[in-house]
Protein backbone atom coordinates (compact mmCIF):
# COMPACT_ATOMS: atom_id res chain seq x y z
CA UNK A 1 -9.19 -15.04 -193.97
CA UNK A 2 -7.44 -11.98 -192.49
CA UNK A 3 -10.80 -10.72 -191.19
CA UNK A 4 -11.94 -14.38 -189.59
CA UNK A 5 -8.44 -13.76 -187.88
CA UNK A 6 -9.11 -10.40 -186.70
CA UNK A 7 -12.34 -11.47 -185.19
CA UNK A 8 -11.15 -14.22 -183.41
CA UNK A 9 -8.26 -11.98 -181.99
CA UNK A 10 -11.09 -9.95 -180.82
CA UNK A 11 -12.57 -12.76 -179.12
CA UNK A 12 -9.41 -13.37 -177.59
CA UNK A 13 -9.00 -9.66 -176.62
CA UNK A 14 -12.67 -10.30 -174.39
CA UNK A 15 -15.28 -9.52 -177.12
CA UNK A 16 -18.48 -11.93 -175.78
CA UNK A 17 -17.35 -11.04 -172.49
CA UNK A 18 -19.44 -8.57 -169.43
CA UNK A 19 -17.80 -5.30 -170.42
CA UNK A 20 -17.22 -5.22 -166.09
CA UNK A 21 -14.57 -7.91 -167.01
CA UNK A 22 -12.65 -6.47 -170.08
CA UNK A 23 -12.47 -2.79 -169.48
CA UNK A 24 -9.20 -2.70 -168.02
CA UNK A 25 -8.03 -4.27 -171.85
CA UNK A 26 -10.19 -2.29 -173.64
CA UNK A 27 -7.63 -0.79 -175.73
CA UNK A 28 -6.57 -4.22 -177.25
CA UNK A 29 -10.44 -5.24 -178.17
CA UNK A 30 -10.66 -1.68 -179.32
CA UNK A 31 -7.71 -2.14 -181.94
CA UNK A 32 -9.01 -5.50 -183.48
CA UNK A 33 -12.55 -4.50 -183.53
CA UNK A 34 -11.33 -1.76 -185.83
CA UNK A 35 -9.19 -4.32 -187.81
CA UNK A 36 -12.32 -6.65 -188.01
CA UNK A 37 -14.39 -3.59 -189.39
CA UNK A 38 -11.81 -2.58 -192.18
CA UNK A 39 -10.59 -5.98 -193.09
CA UNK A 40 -14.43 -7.20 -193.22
CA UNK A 41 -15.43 -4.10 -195.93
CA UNK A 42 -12.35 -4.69 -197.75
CA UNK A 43 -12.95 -8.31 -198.00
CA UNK A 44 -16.60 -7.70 -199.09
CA UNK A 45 -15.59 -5.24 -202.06
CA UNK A 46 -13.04 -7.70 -202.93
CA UNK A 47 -15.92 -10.20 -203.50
CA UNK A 48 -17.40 -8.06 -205.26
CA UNK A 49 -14.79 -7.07 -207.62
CA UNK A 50 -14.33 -10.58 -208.32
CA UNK A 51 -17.94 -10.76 -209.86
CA UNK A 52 -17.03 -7.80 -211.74
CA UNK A 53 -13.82 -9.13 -213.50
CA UNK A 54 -15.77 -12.81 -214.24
CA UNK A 55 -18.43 -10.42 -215.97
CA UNK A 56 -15.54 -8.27 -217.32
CA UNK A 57 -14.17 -11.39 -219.48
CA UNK A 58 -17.20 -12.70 -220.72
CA UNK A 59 -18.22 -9.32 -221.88
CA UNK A 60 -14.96 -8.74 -224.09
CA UNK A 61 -15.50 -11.55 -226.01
CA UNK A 62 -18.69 -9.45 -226.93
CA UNK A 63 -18.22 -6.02 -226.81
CA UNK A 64 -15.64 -3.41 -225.18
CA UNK A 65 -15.34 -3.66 -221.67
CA UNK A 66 -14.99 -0.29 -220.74
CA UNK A 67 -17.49 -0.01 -218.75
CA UNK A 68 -16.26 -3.20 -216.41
CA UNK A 69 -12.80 -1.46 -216.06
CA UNK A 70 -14.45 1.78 -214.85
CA UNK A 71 -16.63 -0.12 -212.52
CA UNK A 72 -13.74 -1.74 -210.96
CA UNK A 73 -11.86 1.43 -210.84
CA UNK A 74 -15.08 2.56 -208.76
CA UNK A 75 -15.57 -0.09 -206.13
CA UNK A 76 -12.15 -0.27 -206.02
CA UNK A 77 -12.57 3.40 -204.23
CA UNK A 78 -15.73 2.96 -202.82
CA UNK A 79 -13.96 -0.03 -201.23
CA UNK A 80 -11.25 1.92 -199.75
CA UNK A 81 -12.74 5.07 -199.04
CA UNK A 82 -15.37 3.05 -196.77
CA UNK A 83 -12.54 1.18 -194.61
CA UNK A 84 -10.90 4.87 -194.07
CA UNK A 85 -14.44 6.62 -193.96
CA UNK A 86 -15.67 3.83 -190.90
CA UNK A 87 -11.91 4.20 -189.07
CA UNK A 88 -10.69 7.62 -189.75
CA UNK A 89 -10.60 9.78 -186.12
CA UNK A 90 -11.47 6.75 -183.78
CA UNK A 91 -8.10 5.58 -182.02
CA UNK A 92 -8.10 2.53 -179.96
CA UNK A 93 -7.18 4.88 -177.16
CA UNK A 94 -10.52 6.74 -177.25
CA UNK A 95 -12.25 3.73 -175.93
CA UNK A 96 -14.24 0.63 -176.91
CA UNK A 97 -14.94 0.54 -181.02
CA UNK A 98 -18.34 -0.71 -180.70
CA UNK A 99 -19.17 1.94 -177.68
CA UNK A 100 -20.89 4.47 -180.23
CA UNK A 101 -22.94 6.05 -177.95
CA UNK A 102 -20.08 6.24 -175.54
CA UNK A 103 -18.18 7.78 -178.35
CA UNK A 104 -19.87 10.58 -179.61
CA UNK A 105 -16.47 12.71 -178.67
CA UNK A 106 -13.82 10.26 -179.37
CA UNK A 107 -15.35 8.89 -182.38
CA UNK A 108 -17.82 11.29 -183.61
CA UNK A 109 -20.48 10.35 -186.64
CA UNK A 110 -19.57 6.68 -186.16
CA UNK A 111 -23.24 5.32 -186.56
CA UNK A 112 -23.68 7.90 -189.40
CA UNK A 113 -20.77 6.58 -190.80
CA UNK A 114 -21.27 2.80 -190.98
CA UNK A 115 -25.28 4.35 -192.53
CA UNK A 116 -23.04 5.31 -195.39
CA UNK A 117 -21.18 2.39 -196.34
CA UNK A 118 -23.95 -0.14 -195.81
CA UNK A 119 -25.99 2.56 -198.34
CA UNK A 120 -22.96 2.06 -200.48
CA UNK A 121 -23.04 -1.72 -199.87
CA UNK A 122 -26.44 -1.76 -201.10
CA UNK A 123 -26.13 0.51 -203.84
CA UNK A 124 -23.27 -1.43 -205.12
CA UNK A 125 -24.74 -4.93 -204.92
CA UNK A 126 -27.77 -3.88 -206.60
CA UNK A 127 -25.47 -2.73 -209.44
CA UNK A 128 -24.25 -6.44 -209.24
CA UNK A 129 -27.58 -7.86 -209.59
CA UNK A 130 -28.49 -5.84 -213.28
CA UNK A 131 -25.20 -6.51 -214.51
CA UNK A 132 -25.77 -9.86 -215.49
CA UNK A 133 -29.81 -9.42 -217.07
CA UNK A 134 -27.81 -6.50 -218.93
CA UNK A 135 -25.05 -8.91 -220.38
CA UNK A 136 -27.21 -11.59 -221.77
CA UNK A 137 -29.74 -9.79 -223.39
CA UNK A 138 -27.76 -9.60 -226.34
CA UNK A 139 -26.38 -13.01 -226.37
CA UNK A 140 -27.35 -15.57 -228.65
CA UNK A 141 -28.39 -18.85 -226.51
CA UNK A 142 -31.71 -20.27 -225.53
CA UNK A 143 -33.69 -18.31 -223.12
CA UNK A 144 -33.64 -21.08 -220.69
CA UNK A 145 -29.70 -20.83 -220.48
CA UNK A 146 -29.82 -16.60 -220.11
CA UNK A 147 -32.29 -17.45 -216.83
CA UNK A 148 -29.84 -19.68 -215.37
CA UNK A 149 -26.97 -16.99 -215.90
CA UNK A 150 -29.14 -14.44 -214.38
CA UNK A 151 -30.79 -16.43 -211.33
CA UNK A 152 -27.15 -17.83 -210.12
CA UNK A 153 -25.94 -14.32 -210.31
CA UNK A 154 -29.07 -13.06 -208.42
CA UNK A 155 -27.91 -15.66 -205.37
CA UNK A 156 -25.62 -12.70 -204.41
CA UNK A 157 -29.32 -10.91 -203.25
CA UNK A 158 -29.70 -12.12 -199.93
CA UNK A 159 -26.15 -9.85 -199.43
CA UNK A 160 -28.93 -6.93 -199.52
CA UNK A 161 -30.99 -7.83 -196.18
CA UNK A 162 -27.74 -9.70 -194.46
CA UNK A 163 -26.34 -5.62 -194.98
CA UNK A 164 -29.34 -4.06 -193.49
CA UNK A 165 -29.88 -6.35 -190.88
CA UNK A 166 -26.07 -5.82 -189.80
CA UNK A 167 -26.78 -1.81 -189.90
CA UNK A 168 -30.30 -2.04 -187.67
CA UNK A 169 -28.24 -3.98 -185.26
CA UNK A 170 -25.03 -1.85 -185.17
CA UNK A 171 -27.65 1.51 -185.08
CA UNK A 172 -28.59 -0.55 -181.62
CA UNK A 173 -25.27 0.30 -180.25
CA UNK A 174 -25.61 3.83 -180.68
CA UNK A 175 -29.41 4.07 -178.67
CA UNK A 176 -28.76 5.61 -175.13
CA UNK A 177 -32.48 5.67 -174.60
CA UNK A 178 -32.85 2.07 -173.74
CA UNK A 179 -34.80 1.61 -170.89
CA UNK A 180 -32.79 -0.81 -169.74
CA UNK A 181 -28.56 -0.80 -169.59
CA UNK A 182 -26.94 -2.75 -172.30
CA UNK A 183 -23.64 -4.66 -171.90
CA UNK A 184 -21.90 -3.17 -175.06
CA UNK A 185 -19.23 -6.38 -175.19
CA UNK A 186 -21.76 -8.42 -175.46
CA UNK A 187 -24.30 -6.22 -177.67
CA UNK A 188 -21.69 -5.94 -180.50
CA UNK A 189 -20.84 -9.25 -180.49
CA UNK A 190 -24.01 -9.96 -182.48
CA UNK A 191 -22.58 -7.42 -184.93
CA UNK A 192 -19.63 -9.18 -185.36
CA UNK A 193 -21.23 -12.56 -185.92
CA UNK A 194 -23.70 -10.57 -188.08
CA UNK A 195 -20.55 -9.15 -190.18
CA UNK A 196 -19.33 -12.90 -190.51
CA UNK A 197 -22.29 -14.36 -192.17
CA UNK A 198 -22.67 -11.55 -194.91
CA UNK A 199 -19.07 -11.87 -195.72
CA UNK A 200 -19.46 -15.24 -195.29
CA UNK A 201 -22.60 -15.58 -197.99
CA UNK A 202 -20.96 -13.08 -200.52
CA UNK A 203 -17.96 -14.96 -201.07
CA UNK A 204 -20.01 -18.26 -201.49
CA UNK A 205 -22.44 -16.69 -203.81
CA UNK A 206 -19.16 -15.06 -205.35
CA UNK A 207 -17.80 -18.49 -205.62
CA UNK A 208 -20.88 -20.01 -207.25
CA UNK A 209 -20.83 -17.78 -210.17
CA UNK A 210 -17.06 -18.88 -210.97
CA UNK A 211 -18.03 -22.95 -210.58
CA UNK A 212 -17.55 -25.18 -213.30
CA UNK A 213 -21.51 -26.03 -213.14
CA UNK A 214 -21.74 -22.77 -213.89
CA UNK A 215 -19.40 -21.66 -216.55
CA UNK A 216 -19.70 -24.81 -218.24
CA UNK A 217 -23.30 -23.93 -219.23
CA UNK A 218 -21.47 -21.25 -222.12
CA UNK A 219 -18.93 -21.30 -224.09
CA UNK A 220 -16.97 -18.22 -224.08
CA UNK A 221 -14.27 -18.48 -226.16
CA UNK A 222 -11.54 -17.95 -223.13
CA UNK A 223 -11.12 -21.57 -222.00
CA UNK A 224 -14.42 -22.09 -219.25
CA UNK A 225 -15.80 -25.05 -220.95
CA UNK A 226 -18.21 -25.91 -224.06
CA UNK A 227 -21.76 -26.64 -224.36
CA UNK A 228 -22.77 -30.02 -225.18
CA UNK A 229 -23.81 -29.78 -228.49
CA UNK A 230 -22.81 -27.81 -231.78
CA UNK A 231 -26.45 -26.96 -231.85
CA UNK A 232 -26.33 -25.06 -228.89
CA UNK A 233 -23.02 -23.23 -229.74
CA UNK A 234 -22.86 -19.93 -230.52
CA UNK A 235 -19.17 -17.80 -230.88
CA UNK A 236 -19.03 -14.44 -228.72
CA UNK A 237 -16.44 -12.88 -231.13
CA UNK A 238 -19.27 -13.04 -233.79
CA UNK A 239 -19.93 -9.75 -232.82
């Protein structure tokens, strides 16, 4: 929520706007487009952690979780680190945020910067997506039922081309060989909305995963539900 609220402050501030219009208030947009970039990649490794603790608890019913709590540990400062590493150096006063090519002096290394935490983005989500094939391999339910588990984890892999799409548009900003002059306000705006929907889509696919649809296909031994039939049971702990 705090992100949706720092991008409609931005709106507020002029962001949509001909840049003609807003540059005498630049500094304002400038400050919550920064808040809207830090609060929208803390948000998304939130959502991400999330998936991490659900797998976390079904996989100590099984076997240690060590490698969950390390994980977490990780994105936790992969999380952080890419809010500072996007931020760090680029004061409101320096001029417009989105302005990369304008702020090669200010701001320098911005679009190489935002390269590195959508690679990290990537990186991470992909880890996200083997997780799950990885946790029930081993379990003892119908192949039909370890598909399911898998496929509504894999909804998170649209998160993949939302992030690269989002990076080829905010690598626009920093082109000064455009043959034609582009209004920056209203060039990053698309980067904003484009930051939106992937936030937007990981928290719904991050939502999905925790439904009770979902976990009451398995029993897992931590209150989430039962399957049907005794048949079909099978006890985590057993191993």
């Amino acid at each position: 929520m705090v992100h949706f609220a720092t991008s409609y402050a931005c709106l507020t501030a002029g962001l949509g706007k001909p840049y003609d219009m807003i540059k005498n208030n630049i500094g304002q947009l400038s400050s919550t487009a920064v808040a809207s970039a830090v609060t929208f990649i803390l948000a998304l490794y939130i959502a991400k952690i999330a998936a991490l603790v659900f797998l976390m608890r079904i996989q100590s019913k099984t076997r240690n979780p060590r490698l969950y709590v390390v994980l977490i540990a990780l994105y936790t400062i992969l999380g952080i680190a890419s809010a500072i590493v996007v931020s760090a150096g680029c004061p409101s006063s320096s001029g417009y945020y989105w302005n990369i090519a304008g702020n090669i002096d200010s701001c320098p290394g911005e679009e190489a910067r935002w390269q590195v935490m959508t690679a990290l983005d990537v990186i991470s989500e992909f880890i996200l997506l083997v997780l799950p094939v990885h946790l029930v391999w081993s379990l003892q339910m119908p192949q039909k039922r370890k598909l399911m588990i898998v496929v509504t984890f894999w909804t998170r892999l649209p998160t993949i081309p939302l992030s690269i799409i989002r990076q080829t548009y905010t690598s626009h900003l920093a082109s000064s060989s455009s043959p034609q002059p582009v209004d920056i306000s209203l060039a990053s705006t698309l980067v904003t909305i484009l930051m939106a929907i992937e936030l937007t889509y990981a928290l719904i696919s991050c939502t999905l995963t925790t439904s009770k649809n979902f976990t009451d296909g398995f029993s897992t031994g931590f209150g989430m539900g039962h399957m049907p039939g005794a048949a079909e049971s099978y006890d985590l702990s057993a191993n």
